[in-house]
C-alpha atoms as a PDB file:
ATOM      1  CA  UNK A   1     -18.697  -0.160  17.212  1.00  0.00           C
ATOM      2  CA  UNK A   2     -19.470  -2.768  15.055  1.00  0.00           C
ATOM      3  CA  UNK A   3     -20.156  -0.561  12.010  1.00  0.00           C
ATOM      4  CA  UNK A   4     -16.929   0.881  12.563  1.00  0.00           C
ATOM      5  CA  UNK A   5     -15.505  -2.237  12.004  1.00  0.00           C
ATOM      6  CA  UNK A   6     -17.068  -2.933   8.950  1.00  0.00           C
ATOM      7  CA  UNK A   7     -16.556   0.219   7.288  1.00  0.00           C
ATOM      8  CA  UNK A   8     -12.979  -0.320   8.301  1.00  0.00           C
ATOM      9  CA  UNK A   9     -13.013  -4.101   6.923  1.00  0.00           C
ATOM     10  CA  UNK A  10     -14.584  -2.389   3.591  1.00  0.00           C
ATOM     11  CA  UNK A  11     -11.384   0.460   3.351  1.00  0.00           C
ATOM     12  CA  UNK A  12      -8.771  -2.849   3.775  1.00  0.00           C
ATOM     13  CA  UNK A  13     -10.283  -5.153   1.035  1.00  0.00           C
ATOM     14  CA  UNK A  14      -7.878  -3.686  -1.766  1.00  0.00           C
ATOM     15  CA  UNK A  15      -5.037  -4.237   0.461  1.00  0.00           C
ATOM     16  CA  UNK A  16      -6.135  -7.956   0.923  1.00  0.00           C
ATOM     17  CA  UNK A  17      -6.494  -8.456  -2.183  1.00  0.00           C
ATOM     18  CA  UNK A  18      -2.843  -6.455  -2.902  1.00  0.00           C
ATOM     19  CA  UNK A  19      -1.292  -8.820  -0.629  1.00  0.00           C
ATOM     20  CA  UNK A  20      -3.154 -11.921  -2.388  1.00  0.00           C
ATOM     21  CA  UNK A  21      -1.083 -11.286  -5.524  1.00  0.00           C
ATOM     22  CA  UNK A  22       1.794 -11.354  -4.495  1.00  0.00           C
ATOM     23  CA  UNK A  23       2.567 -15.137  -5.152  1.00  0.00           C
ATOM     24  CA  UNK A  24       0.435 -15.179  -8.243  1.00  0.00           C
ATOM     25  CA  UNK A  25       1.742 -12.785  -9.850  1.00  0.00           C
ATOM     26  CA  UNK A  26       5.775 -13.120  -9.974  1.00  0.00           C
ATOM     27  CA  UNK A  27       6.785 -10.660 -12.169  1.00  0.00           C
ATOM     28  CA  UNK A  28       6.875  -7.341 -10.548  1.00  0.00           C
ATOM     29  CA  UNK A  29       6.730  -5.000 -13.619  1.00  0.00           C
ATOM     30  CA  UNK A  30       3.339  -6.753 -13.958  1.00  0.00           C
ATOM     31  CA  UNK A  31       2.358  -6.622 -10.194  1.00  0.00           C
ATOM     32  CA  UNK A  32       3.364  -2.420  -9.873  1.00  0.00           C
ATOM     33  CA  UNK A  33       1.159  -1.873 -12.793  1.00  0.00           C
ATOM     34  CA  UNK A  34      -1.790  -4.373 -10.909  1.00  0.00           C
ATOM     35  CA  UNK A  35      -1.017  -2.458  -8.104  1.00  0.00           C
ATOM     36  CA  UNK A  36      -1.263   0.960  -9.883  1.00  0.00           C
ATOM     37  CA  UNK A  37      -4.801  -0.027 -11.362  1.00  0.00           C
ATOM     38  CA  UNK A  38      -5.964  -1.270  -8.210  1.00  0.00           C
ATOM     39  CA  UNK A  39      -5.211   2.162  -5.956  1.00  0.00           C
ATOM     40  CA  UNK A  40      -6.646   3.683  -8.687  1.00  0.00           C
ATOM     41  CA  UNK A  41      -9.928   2.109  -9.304  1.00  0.00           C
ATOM     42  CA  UNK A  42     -10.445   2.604  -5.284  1.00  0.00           C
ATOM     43  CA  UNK A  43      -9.758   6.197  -5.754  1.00  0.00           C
ATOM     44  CA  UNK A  44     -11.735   5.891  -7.903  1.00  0.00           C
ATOM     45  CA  UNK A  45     -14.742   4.376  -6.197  1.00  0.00           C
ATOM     46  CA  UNK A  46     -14.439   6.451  -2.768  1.00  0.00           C
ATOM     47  CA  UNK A  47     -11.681   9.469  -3.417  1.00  0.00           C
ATOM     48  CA  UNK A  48     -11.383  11.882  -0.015  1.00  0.00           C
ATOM     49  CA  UNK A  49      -9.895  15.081   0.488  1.00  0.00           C
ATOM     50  CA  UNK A  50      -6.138  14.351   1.190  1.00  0.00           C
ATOM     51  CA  UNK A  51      -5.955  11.162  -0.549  1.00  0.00           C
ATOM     52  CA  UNK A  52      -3.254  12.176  -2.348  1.00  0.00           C
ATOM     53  CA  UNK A  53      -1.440  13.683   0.089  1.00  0.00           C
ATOM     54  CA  UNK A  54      -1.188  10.507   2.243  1.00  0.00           C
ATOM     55  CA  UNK A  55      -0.795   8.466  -0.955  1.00  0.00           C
ATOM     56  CA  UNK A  56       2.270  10.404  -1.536  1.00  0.00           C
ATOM     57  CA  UNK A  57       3.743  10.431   1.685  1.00  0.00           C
ATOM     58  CA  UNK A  58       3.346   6.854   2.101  1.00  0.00           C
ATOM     59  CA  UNK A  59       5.012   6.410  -1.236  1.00  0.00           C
ATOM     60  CA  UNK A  60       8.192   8.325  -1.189  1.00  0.00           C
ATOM     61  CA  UNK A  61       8.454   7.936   2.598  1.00  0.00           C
ATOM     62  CA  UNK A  62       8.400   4.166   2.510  1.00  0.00           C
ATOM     63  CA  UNK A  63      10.816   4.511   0.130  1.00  0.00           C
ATOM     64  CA  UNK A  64      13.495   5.725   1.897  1.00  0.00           C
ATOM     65  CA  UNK A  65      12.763   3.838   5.370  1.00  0.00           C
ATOM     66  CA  UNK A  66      12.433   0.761   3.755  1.00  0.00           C
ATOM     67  CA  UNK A  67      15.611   1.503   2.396  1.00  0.00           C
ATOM     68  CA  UNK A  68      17.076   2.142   5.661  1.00  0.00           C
ATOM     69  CA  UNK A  69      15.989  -0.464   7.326  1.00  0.00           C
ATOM     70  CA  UNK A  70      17.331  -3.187   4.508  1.00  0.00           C
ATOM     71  CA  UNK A  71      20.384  -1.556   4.703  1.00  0.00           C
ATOM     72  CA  UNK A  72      20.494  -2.885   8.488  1.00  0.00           C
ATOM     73  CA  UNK A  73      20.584  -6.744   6.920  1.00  0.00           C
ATOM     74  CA  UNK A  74      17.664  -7.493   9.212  1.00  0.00           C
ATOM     75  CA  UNK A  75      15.262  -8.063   6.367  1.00  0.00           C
ATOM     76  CA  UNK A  76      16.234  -9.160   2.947  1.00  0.00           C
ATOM     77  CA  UNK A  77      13.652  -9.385  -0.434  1.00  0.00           C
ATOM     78  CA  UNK A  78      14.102 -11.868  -3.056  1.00  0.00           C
ATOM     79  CA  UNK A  79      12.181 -10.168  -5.127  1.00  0.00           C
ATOM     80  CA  UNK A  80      14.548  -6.637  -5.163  1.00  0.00           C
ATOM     81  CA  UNK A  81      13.738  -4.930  -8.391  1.00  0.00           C
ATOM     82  CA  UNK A  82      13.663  -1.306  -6.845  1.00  0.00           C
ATOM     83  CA  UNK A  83      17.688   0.154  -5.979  1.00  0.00           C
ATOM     84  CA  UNK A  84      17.703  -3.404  -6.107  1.00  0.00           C
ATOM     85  CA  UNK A  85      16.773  -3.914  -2.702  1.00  0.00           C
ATOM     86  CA  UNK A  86      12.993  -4.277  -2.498  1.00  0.00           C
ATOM     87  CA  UNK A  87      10.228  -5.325  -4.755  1.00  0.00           C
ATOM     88  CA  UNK A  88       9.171  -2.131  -7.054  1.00  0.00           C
ATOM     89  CA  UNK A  89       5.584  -2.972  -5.688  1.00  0.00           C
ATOM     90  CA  UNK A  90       6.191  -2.491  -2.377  1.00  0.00           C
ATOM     91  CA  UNK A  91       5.846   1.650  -2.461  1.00  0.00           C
ATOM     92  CA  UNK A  92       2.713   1.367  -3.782  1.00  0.00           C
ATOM     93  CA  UNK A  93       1.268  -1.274  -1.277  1.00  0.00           C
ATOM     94  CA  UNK A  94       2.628   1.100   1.485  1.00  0.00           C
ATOM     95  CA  UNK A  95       1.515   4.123  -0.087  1.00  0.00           C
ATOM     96  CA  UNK A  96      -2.155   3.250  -0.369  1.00  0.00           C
ATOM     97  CA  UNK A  97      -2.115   1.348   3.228  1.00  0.00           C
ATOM     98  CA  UNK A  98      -1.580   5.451   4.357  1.00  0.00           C
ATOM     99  CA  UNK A  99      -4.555   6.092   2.886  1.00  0.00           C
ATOM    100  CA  UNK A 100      -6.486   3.440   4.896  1.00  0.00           C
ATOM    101  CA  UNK A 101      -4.567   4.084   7.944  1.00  0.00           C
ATOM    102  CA  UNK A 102      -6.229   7.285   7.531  1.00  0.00           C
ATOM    103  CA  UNK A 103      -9.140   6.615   6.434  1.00  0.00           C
ATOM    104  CA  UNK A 104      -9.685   4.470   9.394  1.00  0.00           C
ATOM    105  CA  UNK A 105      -8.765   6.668  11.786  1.00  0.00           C
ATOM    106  CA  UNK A 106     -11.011   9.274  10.527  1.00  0.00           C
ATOM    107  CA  UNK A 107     -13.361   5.850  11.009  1.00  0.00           C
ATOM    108  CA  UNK A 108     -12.981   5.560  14.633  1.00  0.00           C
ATOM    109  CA  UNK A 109     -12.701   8.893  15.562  1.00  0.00           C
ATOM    110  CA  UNK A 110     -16.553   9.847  14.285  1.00  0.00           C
END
């Protein structure tokens, strides 16, 4: 069980370090395209079979129920420079936690 943490720990580290950013780097034209490089340099490094798939999902899916549930007023962004409503980054950090939701259930199911 153990390993399975690790190897689960391993899959999260570009998220961590996604989420890191996010007060360093302000501007969010500049963030999305951080963002952008780092999903794709850990494609990159370890690329599965569906990757895209849930990459895409997660991206245009996110999308719209983050835009629903804004539109509630229950959460607001200061940062809103997508419909603005939400950060433009925040697709992308969804879209590649998908792939490490997945990733780590494919983790703990073996």
């Amino acid at each position: 069980m153990f390993s399975k943490i690790i190897k689960i720990l391993i899959q999260t580290i570009p998220i961590y370090i996604m989420v890191g950013l996010i007060p360093l780097i302000t501007n969010d034209y500049i963030l999305t395209g951080v963002y952008m490089a780092t999903i794709a340099l850990a494609l990159f490094i370890k690329k599965e079979r569906g990757d895209f798939i849930f990459l895409s999902v997660g991206f245009f899916a996110m999308i719209f129920f983050e835009w629903i549930f804004l539109s509630t007023g229950v959460e607001i962004f200061l940062r809103n420079s997508l419909f603005g409503i939400m950060p433009l980054w925040l697709p992308f950090l969804w879209a590649y936690a998908f792939v490490v939701m997945r990733r780590s259930a494919k983790i703990l199911e073996h």
